[in-house]
Protein backbone atom coordinates (compact mmCIF):
# COMPACT_ATOMS: atom_id res chain seq x y z
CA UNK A 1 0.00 0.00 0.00
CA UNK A 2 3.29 2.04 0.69
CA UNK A 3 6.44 2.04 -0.85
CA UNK A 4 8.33 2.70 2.58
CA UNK A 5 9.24 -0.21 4.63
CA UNK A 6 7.88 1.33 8.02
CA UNK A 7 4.70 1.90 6.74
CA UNK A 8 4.89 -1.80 5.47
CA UNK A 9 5.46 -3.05 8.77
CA UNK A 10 2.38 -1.24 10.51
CA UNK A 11 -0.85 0.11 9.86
CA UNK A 12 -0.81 3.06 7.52
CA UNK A 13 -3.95 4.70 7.89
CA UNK A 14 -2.81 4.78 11.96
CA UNK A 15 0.66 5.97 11.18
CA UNK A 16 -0.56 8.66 8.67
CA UNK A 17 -3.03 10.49 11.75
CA UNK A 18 0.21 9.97 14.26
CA UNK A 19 2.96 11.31 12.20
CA UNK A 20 4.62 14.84 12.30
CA UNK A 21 4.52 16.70 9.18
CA UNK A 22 8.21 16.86 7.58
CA UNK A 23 10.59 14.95 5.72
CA UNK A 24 9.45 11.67 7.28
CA UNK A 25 5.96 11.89 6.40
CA UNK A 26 6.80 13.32 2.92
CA UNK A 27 8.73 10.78 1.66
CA UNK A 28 6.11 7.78 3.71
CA UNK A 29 3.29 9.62 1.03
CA UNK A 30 5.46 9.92 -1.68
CA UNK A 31 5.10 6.08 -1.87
CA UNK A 32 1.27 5.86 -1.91
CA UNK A 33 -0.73 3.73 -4.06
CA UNK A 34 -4.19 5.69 -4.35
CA UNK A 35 -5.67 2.73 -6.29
CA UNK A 36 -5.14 0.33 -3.42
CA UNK A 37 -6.69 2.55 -1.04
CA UNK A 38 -9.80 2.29 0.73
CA UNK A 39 -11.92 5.67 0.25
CA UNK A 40 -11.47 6.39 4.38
CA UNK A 41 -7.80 5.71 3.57
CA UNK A 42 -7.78 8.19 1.46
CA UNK A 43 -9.13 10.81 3.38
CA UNK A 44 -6.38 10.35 5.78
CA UNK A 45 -3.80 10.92 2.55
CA UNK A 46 -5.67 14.21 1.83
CA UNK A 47 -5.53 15.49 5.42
CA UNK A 48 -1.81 14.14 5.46
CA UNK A 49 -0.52 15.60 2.61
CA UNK A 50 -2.73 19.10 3.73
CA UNK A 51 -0.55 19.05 6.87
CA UNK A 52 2.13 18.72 4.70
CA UNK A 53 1.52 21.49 2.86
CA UNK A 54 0.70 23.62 5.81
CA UNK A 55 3.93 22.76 7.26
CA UNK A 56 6.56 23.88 4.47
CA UNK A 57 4.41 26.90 3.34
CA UNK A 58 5.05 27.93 7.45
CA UNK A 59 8.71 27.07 6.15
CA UNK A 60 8.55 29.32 2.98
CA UNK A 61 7.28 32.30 5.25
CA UNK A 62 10.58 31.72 7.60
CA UNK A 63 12.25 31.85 4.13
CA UNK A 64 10.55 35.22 3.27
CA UNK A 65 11.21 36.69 7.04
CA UNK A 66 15.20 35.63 6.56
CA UNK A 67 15.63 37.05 3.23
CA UNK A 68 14.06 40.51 5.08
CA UNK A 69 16.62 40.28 7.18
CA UNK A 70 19.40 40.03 4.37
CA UNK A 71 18.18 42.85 2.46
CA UNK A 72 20.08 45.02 4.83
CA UNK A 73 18.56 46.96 7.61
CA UNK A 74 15.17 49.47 7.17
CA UNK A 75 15.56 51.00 10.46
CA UNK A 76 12.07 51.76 12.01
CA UNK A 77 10.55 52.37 8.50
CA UNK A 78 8.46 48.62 8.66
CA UNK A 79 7.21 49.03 4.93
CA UNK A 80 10.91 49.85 3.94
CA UNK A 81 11.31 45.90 4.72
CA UNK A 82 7.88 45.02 3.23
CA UNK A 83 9.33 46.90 -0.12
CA UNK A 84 12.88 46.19 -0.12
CA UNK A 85 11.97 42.52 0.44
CA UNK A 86 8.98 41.86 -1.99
CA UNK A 87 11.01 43.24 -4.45
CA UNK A 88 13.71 40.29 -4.34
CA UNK A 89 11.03 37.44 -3.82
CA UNK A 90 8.52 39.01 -6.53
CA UNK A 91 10.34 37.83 -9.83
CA UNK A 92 12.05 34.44 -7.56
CA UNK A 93 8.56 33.52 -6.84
CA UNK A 94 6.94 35.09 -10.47
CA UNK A 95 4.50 37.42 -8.22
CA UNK A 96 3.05 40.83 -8.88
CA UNK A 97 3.88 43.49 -6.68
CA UNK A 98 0.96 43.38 -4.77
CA UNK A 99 1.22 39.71 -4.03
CA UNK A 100 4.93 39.85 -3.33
CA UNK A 101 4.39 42.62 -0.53
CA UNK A 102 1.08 40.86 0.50
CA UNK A 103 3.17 37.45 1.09
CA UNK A 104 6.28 39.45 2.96
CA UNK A 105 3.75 41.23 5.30
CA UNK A 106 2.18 38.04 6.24
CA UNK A 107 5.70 36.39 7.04
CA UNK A 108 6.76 39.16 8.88
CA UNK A 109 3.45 39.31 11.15
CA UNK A 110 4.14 35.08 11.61
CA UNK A 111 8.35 35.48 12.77
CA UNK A 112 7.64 39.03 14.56
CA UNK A 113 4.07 39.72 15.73
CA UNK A 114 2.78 36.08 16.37
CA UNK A 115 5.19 33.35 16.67
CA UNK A 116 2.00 30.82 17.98
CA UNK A 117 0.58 31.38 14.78
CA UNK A 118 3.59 30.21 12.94
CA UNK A 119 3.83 27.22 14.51
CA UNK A 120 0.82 25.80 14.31
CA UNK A 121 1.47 26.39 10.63
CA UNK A 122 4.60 24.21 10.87
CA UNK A 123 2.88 21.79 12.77
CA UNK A 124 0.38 21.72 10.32
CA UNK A 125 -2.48 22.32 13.40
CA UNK A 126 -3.99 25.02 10.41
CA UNK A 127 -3.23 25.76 6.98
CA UNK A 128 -2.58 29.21 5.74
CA UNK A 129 -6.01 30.18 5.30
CA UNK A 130 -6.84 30.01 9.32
CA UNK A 131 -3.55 31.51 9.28
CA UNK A 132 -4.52 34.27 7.92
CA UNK A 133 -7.94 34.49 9.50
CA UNK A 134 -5.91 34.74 12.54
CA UNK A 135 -3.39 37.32 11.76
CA UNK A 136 -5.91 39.88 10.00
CA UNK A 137 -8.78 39.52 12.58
CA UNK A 138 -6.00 40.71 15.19
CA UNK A 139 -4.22 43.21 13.18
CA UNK A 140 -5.97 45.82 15.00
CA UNK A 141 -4.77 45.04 18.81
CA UNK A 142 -1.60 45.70 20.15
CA UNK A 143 1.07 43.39 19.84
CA UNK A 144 0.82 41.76 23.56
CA UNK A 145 -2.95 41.75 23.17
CA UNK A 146 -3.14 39.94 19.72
CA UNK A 147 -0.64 37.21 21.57
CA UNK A 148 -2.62 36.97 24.14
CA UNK A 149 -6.09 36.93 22.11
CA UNK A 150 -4.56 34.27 19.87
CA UNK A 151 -2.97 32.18 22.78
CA UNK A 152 -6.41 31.59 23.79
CA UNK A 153 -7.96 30.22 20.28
CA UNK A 154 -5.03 28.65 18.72
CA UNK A 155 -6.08 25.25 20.57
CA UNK A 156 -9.35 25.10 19.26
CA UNK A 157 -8.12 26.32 15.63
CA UNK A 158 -7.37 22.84 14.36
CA UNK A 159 -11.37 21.92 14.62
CA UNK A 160 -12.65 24.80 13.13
CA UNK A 161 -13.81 26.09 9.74
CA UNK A 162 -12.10 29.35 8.60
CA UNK A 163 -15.51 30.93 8.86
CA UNK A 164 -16.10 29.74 12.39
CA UNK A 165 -12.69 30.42 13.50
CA UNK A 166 -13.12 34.15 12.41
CA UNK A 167 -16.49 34.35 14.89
CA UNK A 168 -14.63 33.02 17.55
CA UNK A 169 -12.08 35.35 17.43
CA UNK A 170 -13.94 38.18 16.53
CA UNK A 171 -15.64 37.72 20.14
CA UNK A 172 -12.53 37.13 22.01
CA UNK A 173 -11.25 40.45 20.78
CA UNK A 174 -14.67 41.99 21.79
CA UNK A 175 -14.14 40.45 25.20
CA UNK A 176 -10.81 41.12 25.38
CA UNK A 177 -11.51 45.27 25.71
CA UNK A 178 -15.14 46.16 25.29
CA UNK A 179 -14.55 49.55 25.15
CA UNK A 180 -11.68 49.66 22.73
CA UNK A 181 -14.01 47.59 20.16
CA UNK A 182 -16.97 49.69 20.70
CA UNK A 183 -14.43 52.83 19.62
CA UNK A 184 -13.41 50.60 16.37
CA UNK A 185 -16.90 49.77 15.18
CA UNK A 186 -18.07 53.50 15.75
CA UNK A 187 -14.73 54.69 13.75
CA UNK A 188 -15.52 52.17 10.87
CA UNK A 189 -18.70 53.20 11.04
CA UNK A 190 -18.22 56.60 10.14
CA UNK A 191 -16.47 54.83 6.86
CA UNK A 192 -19.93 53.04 5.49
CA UNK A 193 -20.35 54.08 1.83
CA UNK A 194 -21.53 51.92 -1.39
CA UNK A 195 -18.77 50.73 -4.30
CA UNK A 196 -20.12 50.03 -7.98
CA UNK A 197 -17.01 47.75 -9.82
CA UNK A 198 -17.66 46.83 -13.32
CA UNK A 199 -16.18 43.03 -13.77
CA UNK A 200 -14.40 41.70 -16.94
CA UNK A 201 -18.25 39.82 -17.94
CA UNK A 202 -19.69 42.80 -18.52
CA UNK A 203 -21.70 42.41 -15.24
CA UNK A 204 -21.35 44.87 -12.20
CA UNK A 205 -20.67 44.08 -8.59
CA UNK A 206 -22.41 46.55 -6.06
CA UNK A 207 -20.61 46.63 -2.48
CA UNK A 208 -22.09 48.27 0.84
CA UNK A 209 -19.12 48.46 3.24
CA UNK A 210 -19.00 49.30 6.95
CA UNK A 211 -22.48 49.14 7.81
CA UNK A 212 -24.17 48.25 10.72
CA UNK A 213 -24.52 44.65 11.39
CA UNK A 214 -28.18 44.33 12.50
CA UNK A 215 -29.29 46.18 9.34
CA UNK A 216 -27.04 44.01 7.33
CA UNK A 217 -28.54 41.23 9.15
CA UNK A 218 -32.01 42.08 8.89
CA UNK A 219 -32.04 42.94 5.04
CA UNK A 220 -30.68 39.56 4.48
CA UNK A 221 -32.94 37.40 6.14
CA UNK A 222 -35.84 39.80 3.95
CA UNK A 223 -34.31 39.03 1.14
CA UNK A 224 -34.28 35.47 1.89
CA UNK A 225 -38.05 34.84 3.16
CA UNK A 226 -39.18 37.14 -0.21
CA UNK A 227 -37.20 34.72 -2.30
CA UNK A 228 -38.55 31.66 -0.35
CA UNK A 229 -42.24 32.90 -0.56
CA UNK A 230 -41.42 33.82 -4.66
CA UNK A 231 -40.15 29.71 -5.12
CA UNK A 232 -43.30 28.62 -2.93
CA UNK A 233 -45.53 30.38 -5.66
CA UNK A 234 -43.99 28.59 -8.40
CA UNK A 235 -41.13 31.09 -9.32
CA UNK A 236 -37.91 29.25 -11.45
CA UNK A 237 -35.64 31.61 -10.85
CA UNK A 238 -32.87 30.64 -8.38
CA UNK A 239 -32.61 31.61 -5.33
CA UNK A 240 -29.70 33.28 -5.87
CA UNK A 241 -31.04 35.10 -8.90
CA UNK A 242 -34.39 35.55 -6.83
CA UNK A 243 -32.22 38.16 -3.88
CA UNK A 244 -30.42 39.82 -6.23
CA UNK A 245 -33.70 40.69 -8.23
CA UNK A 246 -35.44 41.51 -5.07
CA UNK A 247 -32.53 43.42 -4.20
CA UNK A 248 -32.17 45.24 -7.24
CA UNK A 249 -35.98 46.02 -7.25
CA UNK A 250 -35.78 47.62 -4.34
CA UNK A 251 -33.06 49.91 -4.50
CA UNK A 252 -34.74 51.29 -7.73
CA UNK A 253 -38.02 51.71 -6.32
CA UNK A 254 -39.92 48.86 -8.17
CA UNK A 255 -40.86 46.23 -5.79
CA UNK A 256 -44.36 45.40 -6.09
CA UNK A 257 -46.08 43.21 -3.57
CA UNK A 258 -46.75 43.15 0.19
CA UNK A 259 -44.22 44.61 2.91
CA UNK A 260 -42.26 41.16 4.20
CA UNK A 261 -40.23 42.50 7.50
CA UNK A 262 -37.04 41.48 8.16
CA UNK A 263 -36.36 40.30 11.78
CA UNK A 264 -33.11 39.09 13.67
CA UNK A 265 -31.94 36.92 16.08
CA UNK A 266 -30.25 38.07 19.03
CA UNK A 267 -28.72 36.35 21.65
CA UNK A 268 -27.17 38.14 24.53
CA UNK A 269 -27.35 37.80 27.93
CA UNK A 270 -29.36 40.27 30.66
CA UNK A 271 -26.56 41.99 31.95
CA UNK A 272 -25.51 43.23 29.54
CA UNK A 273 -28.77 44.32 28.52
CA UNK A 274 -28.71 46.06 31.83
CA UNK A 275 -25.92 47.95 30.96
CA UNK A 276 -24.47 45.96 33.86
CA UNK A 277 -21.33 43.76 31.49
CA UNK A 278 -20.35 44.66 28.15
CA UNK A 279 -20.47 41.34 27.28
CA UNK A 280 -20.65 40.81 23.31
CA UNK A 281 -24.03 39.60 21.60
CA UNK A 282 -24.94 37.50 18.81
CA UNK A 283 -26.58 38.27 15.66
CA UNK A 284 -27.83 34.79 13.93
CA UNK A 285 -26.03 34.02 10.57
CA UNK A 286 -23.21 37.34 11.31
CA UNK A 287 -21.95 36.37 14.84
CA UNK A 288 -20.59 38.75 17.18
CA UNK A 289 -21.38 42.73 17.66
CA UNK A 290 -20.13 44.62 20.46
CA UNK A 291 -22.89 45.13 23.62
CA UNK A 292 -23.68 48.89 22.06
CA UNK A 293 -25.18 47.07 19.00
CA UNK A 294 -26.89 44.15 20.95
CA UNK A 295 -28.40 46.35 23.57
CA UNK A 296 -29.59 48.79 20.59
CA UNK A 297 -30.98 45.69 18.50
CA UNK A 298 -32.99 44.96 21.70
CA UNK A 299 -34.39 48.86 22.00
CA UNK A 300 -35.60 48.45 18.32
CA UNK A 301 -37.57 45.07 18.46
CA UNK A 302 -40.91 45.82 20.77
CA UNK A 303 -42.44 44.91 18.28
CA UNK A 304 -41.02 41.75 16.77
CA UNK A 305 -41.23 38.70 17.91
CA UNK A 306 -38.78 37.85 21.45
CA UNK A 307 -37.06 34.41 21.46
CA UNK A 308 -35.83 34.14 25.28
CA UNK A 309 -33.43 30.92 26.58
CA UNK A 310 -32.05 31.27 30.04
CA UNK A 311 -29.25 29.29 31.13
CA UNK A 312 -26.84 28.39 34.09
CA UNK A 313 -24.42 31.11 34.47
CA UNK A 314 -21.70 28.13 35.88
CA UNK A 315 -22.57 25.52 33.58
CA UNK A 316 -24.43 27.17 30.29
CA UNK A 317 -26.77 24.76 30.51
CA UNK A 318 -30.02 25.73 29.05
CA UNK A 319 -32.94 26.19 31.74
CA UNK A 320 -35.69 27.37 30.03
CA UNK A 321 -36.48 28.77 27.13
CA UNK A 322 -39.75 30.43 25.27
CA UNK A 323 -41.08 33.22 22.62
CA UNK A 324 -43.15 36.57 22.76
CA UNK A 325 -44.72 36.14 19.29
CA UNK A 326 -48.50 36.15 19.04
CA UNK A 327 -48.41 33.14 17.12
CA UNK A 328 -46.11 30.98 18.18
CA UNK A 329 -44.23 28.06 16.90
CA UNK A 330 -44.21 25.04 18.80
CA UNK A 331 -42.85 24.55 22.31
CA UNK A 332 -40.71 21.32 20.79
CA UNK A 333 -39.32 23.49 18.18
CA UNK A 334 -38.36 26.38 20.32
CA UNK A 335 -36.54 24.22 22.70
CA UNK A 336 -34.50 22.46 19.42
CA UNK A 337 -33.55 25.93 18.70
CA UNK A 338 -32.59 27.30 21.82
CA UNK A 339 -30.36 23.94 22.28
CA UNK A 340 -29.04 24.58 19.02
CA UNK A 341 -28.25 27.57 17.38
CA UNK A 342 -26.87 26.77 14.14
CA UNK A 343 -27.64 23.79 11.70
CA UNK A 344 -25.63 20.52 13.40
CA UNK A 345 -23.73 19.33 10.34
CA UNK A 346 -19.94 19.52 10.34
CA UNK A 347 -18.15 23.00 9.85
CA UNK A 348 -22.17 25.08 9.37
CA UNK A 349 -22.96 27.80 10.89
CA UNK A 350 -27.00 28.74 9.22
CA UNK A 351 -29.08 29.78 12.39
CA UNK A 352 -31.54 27.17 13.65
CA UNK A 353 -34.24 29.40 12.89
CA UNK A 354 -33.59 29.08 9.32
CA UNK A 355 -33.14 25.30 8.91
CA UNK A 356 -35.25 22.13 8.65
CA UNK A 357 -36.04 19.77 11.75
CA UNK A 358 -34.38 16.70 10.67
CA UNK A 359 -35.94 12.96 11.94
CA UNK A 360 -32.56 11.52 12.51
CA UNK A 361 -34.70 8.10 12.12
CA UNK A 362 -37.63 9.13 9.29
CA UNK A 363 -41.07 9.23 9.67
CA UNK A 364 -40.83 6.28 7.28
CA UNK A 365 -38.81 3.71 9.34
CA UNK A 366 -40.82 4.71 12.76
CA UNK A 367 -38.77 7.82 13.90
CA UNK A 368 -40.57 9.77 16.28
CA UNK A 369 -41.09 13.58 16.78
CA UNK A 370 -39.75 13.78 20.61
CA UNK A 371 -36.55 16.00 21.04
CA UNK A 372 -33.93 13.18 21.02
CA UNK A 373 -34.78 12.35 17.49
CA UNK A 374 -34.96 15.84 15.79
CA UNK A 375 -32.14 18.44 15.07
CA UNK A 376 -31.80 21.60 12.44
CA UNK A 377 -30.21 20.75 9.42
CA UNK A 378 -30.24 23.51 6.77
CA UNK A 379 -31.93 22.78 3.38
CA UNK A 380 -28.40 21.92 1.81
CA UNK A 381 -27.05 19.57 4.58
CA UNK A 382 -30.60 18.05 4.95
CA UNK A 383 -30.47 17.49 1.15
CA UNK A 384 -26.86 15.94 1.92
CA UNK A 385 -27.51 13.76 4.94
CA UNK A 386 -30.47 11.69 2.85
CA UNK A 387 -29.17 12.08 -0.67
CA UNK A 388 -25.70 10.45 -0.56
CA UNK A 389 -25.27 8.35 2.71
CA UNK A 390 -24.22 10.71 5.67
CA UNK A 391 -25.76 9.59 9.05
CA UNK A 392 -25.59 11.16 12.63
CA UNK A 393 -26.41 9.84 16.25
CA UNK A 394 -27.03 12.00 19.02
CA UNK A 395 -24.29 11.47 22.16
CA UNK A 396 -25.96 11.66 25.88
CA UNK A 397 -24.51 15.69 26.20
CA UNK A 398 -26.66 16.81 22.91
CA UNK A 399 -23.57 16.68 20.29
CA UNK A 400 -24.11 14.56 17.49
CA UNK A 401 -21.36 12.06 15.86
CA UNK A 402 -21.82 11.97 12.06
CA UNK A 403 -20.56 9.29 10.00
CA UNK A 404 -20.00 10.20 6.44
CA UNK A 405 -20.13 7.88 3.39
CA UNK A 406 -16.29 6.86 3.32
CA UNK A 407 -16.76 6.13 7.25
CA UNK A 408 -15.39 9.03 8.57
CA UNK A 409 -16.66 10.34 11.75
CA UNK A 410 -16.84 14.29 13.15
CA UNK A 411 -18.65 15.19 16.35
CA UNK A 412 -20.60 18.99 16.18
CA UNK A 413 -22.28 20.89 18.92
CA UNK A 414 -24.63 22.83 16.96
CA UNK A 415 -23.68 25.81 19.03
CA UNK A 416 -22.53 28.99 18.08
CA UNK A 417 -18.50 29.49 17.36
């Protein structure tokens, strides 16, 4: 199955998840015969040769922060080094300007700013996207603080989506000094302003930057509920194609129709409301906004409907949990919800609120509709998980072990990141 004599003498698919990424693992994969492989086998080449990967790109960026130092000394003038140094790698490494500097500024933030970062990268724990996820979303904190920020999250980096990993740490460095993050939302605030680009198709993008979360939030789930209402009456279009229409029509002044209003989720707990912590909230399908946002988001909705969960301040177990709307949705389904914030498969993060309740044994085969046996799944992963094989079982905590087709297993919480 391998050409290497230690892999011969052991099994490979056990060696492959224990091994270190370098030299020793590169030249055990360089033997692999991918038609003798089982498709779980394979898997575990993928994620090898991905830590593999990881690792000697964290070795290229030592490259790039050692040829800075050759160049010859900048002084204090940082971009000096950025310049000086793209310059020599840019035609070694056939990259634009832009790319060159881009690539020297992110070795130079790994070797000087945060050394956890890089090795993680080395020991292939991420790959250079969460990488990057975690230099830029602490680019704005002080040196010390980003170290510390990061020092906190790097653990929990290897199990995390890119996406999910930029929540977390977005609400670490709202908890790490709520008042200096209120400052930076107001200040980027003040930048909010709409870019038309024209794109090589003859199409146009239309951008809306720096604006405030719950807004952005709320418009979004309006445009998806018009398009969903649109398909339910029989409309082709995509939904996709649907928002941007909607969109579109309503920016020029043409949408026809009834008023659909576009609510949020918000999740934060009472003392902050109370003005009492500055504790960061949650906006379903954005993630976290400093308390100023959550405790304005809760001024504006006296009229919408109030989801409600209260939990154990030691343990975060949920206690009880209910709804203000005059018509409400089931008790069942408002405790699935409150247990689970975000769709349950692997890596998503779609709020609860917008997914399906999934029989984890169907209707069909005698599944029942008590708690134990239902859990959100959004309309893509609920397509996935009876389409093509994936299955889940729910542990005794609430998390759910899925199996996937090529018998591989992840275990989600469903909760927020």
């Amino acid at each position: 199955m391998f050409a290497t004599d230690t892999l011969a003498a052991a099994n490979p698919f056990e060696l492959l998840e224990a091994m270190e990424p370098g030299p020793e693992l590169a030249l055990a994969l360089d033997g692999v015969d991918r038609d003798a492989l089982s498709g779980d086998e394979l898997v575990s080449v993928l994620v090898a040769h991905r830590r593999l990967a990881s690792h000697y790109m964290g070795e290229s960026y030592r490259d790039i922060a050692a040829i800075g130092a050759a160049v010859g000394d900048s002084g204090d003038m940082y971009h000096h080094r950025i310049e000086y140094t793209a310059a020599e790698i840019g035609p070694a490494l056939r990259l634009t300007r832009r790319s060159a500097e881009a690539e020297t500024h992110l070795a130079l933030e790994f070797v000087q700013r945060l050394p956890q970062v890089l090795e993680a990268l080395l020991a292939g724990e991420v790959d250079v996207r969460r990488a990057q996820v975690l230099v830029r979303g602490t680019d704005h904190l002080p040196v010390a603080a980003a170290r510390e920020v990061v020092e906190g999250i790097i653990d929990e980096a290897s199990g995390l989506t890119s996406g999910q990993l930029a929540a977390r740490l977005r609400r670490r460095c709202i908890e790490y000094d709520p008042h200096a993050a209120e400052k930076r939302y107001r200040r980027s605030l003040e930048y909010r302003r709409v870019c038309a680009t024209p794109t090589p198709e003859g199409t146009a993008h239309l951008h809306g930057l720096d604006l405030p979360p719950e807004r952005v939030t709320a418009i979004t789930r309006f445009l998806d509920k018009a398009a969903r209402d649109l398909r339910r009456l029989g409309d082709k279009r995509t939904m996709d194609q649907l928002r941007a229409d909607i969109y579109l029509d309503i920016l020029q002044g043409t949408l026809t129709g009834g008023v659909i209003n576009g609510g949020v989720q918000l999740n934060v707990d009472l003392t902050t409301l109370a003005e009492l912590d500055e504790h960061p909230g949650e906006l379903a399908g954005y993630g976290p906004v400093v308390a100023d946002v959550a405790r304005r988001v809760a001024d504006e909705q006296h009229r919408s409907q109030w989801s409600f969960i209260v939990t154990d301040p030691e343990t975060g177990d949920i206690m009880y949990s209910g709804t203000t709307r005059r018509r409400p949705t089931t008790t069942q389904q408002r405790r699935i919800q409150a247990r689970y914030p975000t769709c349950v498969f692997p890596g998503c993060r779609m709020p609860s609120v917008d997914c399906d309740l999934d029989h984890r044994t169907p209707h069909a085969d005698g599944g029942c509709s008590h708690d134990h046996n239902l859990a959100p799944l959004c309309r893509h992963h609920h397509r996935i998980r009876h389409h093509t094989g994936w299955n889940y079982q729910r542990l005794p905590n609430g998390d759910h072990t899925w199996t996937t087709p090529l018998s591989r297993t992840y275990t989600t919480t469903g909760q927020s990141p």
